[in-house]
PDB file of N, CA and C in Angstrom:
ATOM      1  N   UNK A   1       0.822  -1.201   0.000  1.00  0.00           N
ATOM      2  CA  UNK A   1       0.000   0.000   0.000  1.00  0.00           C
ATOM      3  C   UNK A   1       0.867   1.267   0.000  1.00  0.00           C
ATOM      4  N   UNK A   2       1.813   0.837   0.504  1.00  0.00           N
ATOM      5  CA  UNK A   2       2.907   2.297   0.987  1.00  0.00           C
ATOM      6  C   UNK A   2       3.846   2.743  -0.262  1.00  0.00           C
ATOM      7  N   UNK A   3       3.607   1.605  -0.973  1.00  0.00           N
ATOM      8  CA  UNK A   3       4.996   1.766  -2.411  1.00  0.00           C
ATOM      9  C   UNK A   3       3.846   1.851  -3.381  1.00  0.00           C
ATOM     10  N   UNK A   4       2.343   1.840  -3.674  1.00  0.00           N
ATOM     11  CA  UNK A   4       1.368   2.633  -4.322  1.00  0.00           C
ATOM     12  C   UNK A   4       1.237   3.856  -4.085  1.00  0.00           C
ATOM     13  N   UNK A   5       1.426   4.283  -3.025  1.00  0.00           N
ATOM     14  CA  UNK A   5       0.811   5.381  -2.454  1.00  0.00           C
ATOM     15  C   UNK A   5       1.843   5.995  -2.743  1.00  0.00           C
ATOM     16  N   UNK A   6       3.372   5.937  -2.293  1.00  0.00           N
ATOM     17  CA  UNK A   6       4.647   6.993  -3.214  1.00  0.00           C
ATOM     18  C   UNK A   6       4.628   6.821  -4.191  1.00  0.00           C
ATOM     19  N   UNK A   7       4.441   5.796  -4.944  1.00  0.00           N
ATOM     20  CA  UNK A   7       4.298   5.815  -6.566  1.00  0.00           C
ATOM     21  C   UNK A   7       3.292   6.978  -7.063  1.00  0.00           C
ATOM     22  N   UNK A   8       2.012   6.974  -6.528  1.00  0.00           N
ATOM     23  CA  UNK A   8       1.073   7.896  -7.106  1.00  0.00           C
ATOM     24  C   UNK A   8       1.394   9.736  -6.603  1.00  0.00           C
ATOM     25  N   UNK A   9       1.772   9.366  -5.618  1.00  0.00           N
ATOM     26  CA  UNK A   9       2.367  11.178  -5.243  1.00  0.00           C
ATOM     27  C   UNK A   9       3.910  11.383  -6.029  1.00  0.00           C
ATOM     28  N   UNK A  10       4.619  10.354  -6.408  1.00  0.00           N
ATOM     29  CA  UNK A  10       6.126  11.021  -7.105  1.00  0.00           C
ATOM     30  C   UNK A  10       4.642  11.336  -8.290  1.00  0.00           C
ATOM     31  N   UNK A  11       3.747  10.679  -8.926  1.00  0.00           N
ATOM     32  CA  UNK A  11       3.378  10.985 -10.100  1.00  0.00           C
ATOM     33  C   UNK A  11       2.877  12.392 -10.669  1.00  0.00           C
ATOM     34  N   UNK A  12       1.938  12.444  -9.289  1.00  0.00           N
ATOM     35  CA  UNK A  12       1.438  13.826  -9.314  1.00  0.00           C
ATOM     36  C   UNK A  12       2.594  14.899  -9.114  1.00  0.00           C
ATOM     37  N   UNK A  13       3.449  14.698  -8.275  1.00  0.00           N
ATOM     38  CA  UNK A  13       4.195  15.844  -8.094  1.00  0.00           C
ATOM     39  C   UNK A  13       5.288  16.072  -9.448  1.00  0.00           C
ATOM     40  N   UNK A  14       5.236  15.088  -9.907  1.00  0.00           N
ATOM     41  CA  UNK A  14       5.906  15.404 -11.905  1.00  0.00           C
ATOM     42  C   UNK A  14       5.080  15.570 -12.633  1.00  0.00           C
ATOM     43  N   UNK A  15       3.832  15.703 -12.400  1.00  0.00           N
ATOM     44  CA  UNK A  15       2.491  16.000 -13.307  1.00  0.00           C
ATOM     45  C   UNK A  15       2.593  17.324 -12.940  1.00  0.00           C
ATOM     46  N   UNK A  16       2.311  17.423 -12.067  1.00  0.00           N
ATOM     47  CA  UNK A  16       2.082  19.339 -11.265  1.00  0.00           C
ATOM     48  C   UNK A  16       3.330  20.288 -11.762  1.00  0.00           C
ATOM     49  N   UNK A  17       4.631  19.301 -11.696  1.00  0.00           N
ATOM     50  CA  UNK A  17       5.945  20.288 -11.514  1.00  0.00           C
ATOM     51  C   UNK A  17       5.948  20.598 -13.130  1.00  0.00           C
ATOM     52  N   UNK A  18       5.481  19.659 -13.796  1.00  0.00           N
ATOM     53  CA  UNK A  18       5.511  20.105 -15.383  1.00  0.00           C
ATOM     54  C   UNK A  18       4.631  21.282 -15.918  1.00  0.00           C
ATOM     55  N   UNK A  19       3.312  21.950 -15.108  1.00  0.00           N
ATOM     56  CA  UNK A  19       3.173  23.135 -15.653  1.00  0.00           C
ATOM     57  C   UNK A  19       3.440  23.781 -14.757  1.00  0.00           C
ATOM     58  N   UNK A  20       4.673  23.831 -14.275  1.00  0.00           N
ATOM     59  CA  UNK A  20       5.562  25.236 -14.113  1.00  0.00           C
ATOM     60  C   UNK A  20       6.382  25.492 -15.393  1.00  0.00           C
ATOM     61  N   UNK A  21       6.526  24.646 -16.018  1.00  0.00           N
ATOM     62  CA  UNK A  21       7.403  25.024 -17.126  1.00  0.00           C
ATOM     63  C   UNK A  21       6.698  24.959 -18.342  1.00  0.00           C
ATOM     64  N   UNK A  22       6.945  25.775 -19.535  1.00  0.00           N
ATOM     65  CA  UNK A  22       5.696  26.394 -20.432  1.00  0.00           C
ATOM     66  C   UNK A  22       6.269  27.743 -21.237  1.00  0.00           C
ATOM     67  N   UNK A  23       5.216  27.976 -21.998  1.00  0.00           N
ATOM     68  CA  UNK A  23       5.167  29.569 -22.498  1.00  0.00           C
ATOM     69  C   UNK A  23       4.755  30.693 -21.958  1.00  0.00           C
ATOM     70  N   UNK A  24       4.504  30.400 -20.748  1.00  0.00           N
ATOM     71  CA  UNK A  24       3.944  31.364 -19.342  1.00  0.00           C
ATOM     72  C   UNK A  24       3.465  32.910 -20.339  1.00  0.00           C
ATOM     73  N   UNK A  25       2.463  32.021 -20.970  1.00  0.00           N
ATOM     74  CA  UNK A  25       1.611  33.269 -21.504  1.00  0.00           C
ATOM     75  C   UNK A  25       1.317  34.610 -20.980  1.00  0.00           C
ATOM     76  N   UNK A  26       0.279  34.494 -19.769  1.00  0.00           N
ATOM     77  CA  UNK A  26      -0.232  35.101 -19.212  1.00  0.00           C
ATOM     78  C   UNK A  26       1.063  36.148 -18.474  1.00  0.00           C
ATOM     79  N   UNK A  27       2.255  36.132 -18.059  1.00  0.00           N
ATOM     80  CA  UNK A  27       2.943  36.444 -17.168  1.00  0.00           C
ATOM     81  C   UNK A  27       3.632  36.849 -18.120  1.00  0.00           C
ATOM     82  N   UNK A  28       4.359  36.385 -19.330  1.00  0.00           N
ATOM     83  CA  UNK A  28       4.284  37.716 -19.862  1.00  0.00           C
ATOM     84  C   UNK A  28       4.320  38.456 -20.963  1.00  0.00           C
ATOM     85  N   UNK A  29       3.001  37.920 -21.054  1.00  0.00           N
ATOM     86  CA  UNK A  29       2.092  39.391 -21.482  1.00  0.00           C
ATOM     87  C   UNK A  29       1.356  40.662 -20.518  1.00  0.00           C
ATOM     88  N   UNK A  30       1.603  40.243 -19.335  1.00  0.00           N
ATOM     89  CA  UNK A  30       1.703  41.193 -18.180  1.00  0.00           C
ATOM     90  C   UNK A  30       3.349  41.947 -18.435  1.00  0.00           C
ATOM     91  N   UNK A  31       4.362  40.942 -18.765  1.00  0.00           N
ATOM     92  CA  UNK A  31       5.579  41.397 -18.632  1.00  0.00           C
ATOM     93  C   UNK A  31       5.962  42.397 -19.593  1.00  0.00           C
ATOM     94  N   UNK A  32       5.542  42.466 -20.971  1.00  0.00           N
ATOM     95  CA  UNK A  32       5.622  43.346 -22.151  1.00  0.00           C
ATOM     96  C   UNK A  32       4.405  44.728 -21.444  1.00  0.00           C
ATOM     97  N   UNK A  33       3.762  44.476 -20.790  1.00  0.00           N
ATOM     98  CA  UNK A  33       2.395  45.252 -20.872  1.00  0.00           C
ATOM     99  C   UNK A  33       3.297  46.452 -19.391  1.00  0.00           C
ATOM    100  N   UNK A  34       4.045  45.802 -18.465  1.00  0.00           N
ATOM    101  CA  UNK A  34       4.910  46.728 -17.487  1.00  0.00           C
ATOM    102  C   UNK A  34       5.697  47.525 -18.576  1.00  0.00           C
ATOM    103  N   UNK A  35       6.566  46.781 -19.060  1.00  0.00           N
ATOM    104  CA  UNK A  35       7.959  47.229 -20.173  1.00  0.00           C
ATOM    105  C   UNK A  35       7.241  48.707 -20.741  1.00  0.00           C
ATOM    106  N   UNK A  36       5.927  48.548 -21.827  1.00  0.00           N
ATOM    107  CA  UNK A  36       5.633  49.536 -22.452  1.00  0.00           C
ATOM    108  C   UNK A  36       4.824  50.325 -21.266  1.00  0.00           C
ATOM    109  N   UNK A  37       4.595  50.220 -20.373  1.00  0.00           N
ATOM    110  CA  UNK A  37       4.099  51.491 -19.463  1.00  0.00           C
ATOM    111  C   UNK A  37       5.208  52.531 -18.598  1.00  0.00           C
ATOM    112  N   UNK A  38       6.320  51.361 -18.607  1.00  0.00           N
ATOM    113  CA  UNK A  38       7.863  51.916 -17.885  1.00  0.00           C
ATOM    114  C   UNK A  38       8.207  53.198 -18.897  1.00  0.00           C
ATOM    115  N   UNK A  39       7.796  52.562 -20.466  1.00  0.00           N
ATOM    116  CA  UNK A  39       8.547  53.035 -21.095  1.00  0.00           C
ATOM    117  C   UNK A  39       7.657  54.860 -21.474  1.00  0.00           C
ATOM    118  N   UNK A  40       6.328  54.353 -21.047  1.00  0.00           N
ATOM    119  CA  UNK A  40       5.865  55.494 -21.806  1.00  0.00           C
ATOM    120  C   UNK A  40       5.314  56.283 -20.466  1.00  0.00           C
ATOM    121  N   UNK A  41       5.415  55.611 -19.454  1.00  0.00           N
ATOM    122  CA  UNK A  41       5.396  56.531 -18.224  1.00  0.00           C
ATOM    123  C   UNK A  41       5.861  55.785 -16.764  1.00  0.00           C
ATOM    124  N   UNK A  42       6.433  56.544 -16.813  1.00  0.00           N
ATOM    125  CA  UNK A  42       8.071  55.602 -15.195  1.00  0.00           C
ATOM    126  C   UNK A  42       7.256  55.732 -14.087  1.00  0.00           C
ATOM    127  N   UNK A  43       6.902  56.603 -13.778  1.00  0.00           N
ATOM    128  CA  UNK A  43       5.895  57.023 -12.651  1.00  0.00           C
ATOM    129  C   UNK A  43       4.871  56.338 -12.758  1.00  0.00           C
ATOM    130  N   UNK A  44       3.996  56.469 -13.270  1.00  0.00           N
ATOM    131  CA  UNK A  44       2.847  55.548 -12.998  1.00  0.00           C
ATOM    132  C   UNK A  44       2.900  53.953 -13.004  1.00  0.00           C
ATOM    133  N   UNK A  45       3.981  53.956 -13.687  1.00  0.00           N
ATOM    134  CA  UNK A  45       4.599  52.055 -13.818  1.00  0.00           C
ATOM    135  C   UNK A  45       4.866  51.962 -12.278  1.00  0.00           C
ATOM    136  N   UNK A  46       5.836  52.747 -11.565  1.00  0.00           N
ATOM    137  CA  UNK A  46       6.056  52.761 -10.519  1.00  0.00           C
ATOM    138  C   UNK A  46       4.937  52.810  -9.090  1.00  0.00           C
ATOM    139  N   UNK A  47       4.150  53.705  -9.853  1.00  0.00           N
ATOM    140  CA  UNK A  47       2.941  53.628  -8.616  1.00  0.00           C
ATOM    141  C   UNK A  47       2.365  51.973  -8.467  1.00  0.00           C
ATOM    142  N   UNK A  48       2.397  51.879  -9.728  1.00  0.00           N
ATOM    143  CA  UNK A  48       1.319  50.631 -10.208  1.00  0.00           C
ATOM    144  C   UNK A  48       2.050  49.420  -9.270  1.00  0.00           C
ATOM    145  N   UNK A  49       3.787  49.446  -8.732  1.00  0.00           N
ATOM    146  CA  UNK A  49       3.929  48.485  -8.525  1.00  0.00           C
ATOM    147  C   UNK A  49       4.061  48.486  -6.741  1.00  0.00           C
ATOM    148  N   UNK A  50       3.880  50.015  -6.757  1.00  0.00           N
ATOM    149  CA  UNK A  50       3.974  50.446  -5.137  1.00  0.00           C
ATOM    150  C   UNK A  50       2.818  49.803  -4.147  1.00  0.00           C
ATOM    151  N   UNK A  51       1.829  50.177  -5.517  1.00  0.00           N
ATOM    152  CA  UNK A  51      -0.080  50.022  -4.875  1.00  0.00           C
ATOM    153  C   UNK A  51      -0.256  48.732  -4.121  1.00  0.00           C
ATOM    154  N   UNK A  52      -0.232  47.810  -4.359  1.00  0.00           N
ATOM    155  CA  UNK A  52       0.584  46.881  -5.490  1.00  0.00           C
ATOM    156  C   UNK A  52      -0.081  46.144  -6.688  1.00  0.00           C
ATOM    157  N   UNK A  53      -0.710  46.868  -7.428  1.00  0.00           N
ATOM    158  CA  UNK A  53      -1.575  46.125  -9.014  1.00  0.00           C
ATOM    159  C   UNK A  53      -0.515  45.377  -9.626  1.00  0.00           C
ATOM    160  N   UNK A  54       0.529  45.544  -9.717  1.00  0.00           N
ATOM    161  CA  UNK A  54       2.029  44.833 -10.390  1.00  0.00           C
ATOM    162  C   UNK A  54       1.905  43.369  -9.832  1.00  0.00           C
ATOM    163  N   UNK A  55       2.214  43.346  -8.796  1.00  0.00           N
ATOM    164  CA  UNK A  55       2.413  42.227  -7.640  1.00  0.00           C
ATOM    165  C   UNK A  55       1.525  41.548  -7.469  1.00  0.00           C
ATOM    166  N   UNK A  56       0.258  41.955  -7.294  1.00  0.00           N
ATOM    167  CA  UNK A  56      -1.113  41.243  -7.407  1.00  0.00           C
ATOM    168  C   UNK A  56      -1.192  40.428  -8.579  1.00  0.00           C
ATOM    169  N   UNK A  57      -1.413  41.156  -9.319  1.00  0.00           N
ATOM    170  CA  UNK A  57      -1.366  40.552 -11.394  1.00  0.00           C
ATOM    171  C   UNK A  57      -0.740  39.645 -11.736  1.00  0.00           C
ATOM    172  N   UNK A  58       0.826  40.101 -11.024  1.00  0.00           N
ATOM    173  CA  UNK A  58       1.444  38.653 -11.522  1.00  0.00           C
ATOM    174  C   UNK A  58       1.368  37.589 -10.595  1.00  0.00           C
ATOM    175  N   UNK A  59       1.054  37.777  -9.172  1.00  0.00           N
ATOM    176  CA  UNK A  59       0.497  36.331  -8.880  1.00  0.00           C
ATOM    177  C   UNK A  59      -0.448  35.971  -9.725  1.00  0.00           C
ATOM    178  N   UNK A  60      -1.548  36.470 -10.218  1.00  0.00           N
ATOM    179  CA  UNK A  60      -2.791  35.555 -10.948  1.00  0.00           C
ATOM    180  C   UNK A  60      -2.505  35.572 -11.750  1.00  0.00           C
ATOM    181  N   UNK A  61      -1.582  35.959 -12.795  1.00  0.00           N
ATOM    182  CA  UNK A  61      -0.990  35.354 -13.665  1.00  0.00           C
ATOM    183  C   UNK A  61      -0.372  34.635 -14.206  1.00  0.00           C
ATOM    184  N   UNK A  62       0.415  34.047 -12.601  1.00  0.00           N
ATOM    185  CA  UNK A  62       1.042  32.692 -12.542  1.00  0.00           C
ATOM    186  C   UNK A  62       0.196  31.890 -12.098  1.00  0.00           C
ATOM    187  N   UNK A  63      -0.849  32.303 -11.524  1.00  0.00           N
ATOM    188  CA  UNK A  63      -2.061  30.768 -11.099  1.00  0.00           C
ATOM    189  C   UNK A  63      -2.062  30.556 -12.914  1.00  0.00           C
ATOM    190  N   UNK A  64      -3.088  31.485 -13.279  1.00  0.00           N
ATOM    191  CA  UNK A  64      -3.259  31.191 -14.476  1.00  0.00           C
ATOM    192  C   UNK A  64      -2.399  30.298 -15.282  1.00  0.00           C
ATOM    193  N   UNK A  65      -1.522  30.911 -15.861  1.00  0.00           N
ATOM    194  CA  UNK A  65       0.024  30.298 -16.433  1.00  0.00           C
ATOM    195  C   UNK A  65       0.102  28.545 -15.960  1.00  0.00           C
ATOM    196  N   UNK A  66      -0.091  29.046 -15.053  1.00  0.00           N
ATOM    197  CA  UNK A  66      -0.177  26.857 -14.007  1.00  0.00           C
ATOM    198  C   UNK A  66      -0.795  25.991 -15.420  1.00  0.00           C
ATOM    199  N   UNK A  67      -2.236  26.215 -15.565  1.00  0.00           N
ATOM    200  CA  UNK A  67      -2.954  25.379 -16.154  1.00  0.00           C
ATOM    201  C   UNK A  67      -2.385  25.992 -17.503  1.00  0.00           C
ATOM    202  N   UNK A  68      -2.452  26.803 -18.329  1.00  0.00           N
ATOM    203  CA  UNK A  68      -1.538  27.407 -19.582  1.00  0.00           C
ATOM    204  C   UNK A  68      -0.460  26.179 -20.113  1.00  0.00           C
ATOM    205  N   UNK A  69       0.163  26.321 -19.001  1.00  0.00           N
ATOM    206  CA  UNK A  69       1.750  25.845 -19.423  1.00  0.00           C
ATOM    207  C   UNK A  69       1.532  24.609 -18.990  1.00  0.00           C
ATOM    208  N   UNK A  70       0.088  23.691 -18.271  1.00  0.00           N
ATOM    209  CA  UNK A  70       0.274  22.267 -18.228  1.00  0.00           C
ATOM    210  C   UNK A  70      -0.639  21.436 -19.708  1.00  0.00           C
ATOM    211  N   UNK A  71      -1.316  22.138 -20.248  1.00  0.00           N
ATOM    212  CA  UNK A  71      -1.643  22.299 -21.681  1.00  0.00           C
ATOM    213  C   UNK A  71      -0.610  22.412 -22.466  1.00  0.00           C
ATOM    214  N   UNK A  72      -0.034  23.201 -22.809  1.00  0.00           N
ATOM    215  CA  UNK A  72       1.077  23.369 -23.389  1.00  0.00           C
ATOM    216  C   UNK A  72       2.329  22.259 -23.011  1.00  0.00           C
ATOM    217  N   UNK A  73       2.637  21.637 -22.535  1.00  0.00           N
ATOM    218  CA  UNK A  73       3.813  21.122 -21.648  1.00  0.00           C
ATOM    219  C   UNK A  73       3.177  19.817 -22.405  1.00  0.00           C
ATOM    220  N   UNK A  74       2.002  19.186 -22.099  1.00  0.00           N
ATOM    221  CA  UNK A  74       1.415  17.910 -21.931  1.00  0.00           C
ATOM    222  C   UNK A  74       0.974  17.656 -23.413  1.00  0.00           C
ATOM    223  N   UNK A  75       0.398  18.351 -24.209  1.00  0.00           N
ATOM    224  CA  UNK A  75      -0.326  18.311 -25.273  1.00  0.00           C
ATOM    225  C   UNK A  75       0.317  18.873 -26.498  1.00  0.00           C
ATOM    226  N   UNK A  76       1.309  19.762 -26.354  1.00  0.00           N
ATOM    227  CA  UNK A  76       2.144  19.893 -27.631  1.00  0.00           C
ATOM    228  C   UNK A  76       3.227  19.781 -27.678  1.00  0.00           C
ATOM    229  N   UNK A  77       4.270  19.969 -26.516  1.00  0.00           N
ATOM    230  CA  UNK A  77       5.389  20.046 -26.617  1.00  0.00           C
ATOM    231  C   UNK A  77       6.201  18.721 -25.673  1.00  0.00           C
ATOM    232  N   UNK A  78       5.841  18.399 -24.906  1.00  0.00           N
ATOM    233  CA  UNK A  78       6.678  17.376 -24.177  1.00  0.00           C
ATOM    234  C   UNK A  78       6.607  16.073 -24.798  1.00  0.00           C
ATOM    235  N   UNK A  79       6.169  15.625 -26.242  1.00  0.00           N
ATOM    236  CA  UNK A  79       5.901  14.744 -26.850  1.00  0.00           C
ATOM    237  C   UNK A  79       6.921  14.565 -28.230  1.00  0.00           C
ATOM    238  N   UNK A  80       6.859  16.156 -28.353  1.00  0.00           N
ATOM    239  CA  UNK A  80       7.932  16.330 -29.992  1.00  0.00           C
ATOM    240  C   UNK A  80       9.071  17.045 -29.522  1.00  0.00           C
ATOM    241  N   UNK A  81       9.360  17.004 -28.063  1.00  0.00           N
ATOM    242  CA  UNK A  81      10.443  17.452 -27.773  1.00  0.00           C
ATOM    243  C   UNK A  81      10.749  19.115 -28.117  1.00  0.00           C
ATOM    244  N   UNK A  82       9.807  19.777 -28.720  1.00  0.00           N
ATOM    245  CA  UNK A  82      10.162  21.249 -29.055  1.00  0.00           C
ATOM    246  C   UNK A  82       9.619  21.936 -28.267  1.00  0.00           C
ATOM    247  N   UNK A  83       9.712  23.027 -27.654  1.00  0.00           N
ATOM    248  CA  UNK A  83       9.395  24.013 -26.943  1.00  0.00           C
ATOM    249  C   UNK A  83       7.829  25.026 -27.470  1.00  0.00           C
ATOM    250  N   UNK A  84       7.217  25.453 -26.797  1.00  0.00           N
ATOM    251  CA  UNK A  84       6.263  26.534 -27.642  1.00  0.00           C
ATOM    252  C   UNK A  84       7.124  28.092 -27.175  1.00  0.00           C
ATOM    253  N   UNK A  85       7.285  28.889 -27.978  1.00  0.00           N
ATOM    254  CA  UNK A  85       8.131  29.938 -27.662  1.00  0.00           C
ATOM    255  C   UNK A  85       6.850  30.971 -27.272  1.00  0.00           C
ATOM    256  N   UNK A  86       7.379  32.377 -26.904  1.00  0.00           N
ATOM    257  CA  UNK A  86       6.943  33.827 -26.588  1.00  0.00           C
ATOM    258  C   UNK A  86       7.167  34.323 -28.085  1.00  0.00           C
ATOM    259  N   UNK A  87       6.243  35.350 -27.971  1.00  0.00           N
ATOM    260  CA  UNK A  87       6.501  36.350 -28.881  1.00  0.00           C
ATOM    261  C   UNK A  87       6.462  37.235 -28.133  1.00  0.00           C
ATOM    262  N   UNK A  88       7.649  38.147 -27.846  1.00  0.00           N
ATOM    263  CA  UNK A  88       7.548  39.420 -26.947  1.00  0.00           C
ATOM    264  C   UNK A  88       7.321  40.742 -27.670  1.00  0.00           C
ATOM    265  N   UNK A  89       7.054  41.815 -27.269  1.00  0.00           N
ATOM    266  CA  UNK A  89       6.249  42.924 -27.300  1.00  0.00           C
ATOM    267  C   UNK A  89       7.931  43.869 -28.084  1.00  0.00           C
ATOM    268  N   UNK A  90       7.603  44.051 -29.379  1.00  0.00           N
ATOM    269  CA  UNK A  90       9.061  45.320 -29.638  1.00  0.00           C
ATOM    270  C   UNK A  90       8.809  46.752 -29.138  1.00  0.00           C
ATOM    271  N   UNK A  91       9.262  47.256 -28.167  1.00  0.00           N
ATOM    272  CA  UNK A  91       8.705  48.592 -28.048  1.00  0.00           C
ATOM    273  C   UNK A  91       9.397  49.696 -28.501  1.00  0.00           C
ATOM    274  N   UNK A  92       8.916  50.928 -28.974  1.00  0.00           N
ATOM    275  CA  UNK A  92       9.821  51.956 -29.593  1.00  0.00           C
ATOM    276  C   UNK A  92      10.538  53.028 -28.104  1.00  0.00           C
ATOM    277  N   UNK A  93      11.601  52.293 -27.891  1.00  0.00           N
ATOM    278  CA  UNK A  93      12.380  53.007 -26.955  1.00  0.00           C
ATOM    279  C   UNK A  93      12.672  54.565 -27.076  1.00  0.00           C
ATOM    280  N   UNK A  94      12.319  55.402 -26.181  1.00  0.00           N
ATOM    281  CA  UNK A  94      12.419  56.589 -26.064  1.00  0.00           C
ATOM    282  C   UNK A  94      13.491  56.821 -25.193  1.00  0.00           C
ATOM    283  N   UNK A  95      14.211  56.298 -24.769  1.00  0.00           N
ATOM    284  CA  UNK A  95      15.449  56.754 -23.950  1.00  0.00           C
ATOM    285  C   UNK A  95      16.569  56.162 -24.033  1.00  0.00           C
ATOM    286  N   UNK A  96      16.720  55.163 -25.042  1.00  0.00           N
ATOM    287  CA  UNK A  96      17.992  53.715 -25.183  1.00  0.00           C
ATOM    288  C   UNK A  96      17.308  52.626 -24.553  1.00  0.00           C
ATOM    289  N   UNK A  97      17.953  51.867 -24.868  1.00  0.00           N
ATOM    290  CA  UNK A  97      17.459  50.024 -24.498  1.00  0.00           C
ATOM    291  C   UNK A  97      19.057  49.260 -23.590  1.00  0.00           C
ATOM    292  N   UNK A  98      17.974  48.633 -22.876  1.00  0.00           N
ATOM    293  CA  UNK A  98      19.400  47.645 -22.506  1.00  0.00           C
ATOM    294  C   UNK A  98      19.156  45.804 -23.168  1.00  0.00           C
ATOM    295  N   UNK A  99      19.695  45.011 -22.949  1.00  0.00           N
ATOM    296  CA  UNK A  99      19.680  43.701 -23.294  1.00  0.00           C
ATOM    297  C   UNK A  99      19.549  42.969 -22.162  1.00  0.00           C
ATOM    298  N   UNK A 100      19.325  41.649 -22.667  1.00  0.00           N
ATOM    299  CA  UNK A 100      18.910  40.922 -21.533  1.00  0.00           C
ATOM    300  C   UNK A 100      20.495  40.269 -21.288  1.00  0.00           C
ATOM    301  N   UNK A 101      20.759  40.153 -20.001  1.00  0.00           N
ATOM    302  CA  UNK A 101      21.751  38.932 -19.331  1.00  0.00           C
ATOM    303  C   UNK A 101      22.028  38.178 -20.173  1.00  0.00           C
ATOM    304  N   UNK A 102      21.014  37.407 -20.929  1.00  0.00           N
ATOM    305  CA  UNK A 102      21.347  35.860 -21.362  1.00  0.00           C
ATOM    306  C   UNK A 102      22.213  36.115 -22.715  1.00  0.00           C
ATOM    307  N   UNK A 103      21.900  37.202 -23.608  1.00  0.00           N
ATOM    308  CA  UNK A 103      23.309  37.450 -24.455  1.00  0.00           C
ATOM    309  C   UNK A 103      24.514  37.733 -24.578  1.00  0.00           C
ATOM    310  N   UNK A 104      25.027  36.432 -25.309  1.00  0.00           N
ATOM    311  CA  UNK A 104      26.350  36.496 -25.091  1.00  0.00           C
ATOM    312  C   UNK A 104      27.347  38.111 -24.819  1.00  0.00           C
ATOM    313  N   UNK A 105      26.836  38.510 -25.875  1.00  0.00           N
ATOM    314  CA  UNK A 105      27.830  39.994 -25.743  1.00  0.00           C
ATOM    315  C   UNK A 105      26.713  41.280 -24.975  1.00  0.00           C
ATOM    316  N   UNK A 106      26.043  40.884 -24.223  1.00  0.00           N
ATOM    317  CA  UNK A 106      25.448  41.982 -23.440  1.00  0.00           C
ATOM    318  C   UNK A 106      26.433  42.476 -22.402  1.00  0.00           C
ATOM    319  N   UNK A 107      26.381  43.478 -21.947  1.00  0.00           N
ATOM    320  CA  UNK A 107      26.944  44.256 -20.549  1.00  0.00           C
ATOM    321  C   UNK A 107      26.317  44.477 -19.479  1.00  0.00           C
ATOM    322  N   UNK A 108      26.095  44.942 -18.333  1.00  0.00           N
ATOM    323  CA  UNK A 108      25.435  44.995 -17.343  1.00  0.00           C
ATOM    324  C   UNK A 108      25.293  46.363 -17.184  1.00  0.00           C
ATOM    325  N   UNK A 109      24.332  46.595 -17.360  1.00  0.00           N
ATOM    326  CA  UNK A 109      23.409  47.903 -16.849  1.00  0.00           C
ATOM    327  C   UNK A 109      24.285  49.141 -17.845  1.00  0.00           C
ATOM    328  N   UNK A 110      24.355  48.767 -19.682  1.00  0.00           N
ATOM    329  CA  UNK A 110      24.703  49.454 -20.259  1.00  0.00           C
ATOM    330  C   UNK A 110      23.418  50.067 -21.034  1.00  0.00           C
ATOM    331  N   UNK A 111      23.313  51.432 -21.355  1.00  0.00           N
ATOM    332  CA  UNK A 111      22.368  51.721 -22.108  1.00  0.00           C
ATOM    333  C   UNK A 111      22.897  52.057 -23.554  1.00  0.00           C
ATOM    334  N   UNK A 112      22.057  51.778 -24.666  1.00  0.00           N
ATOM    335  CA  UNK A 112      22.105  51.100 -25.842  1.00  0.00           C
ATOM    336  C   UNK A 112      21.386  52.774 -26.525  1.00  0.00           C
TER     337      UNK A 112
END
């Protein structure tokens, strides 16, 4: 009974842990939707995250995202081995741009 019973919880807990990982839709398209408000007003981006509407949002955006990315994870991609990607938001920078970390030739906290 005891080696059913860990069998069925390792199962669930690799069922569950798989939509954490995904195209975390929802989170961000919250994340492009901060970017262009930073960009087109700093202050109110800032209030927004003081209040806290920022902080709020993206928790329910990661509930959301949960079931998102266990659809996604289960039904298209963990089968053909390919990923479902983002399409992120291009915004027309009004002050320079920086890059993300993960490129190779980026700098840290250089403006572009």
């Amino acid at each position: 009974m005891q080696k059913n019973t860990a069998i069925a919880v390792g199962a669930l807990a690799l069922g569950l842990s798989s939509c954490f990982a995904g195209p975390k839709q929802l989170t961000r398209s919250l994340d492009n939707w901060d970017q262009k408000l930073y960009i087109d007003n700093p202050w109110i981006d800032g209030i927004l995250w003081v209040v806290p509407v920022f902080p709020l949002a993206y928790y329910g955006a990661s509930f959301g995202d949960f079931f998102i990315n266990g659809y996604y994870f289960w039904v298209k991609d963990a089968w053909d081995m390919k990923g479902t990607g983002f399409k992120y938001y291009q915004p027309e920078a009004t002050d320079g741009t920086m890059e993300s970390l993960l490129y190779d030739d980026a700098k840290f906290c250089e403006v572009k």
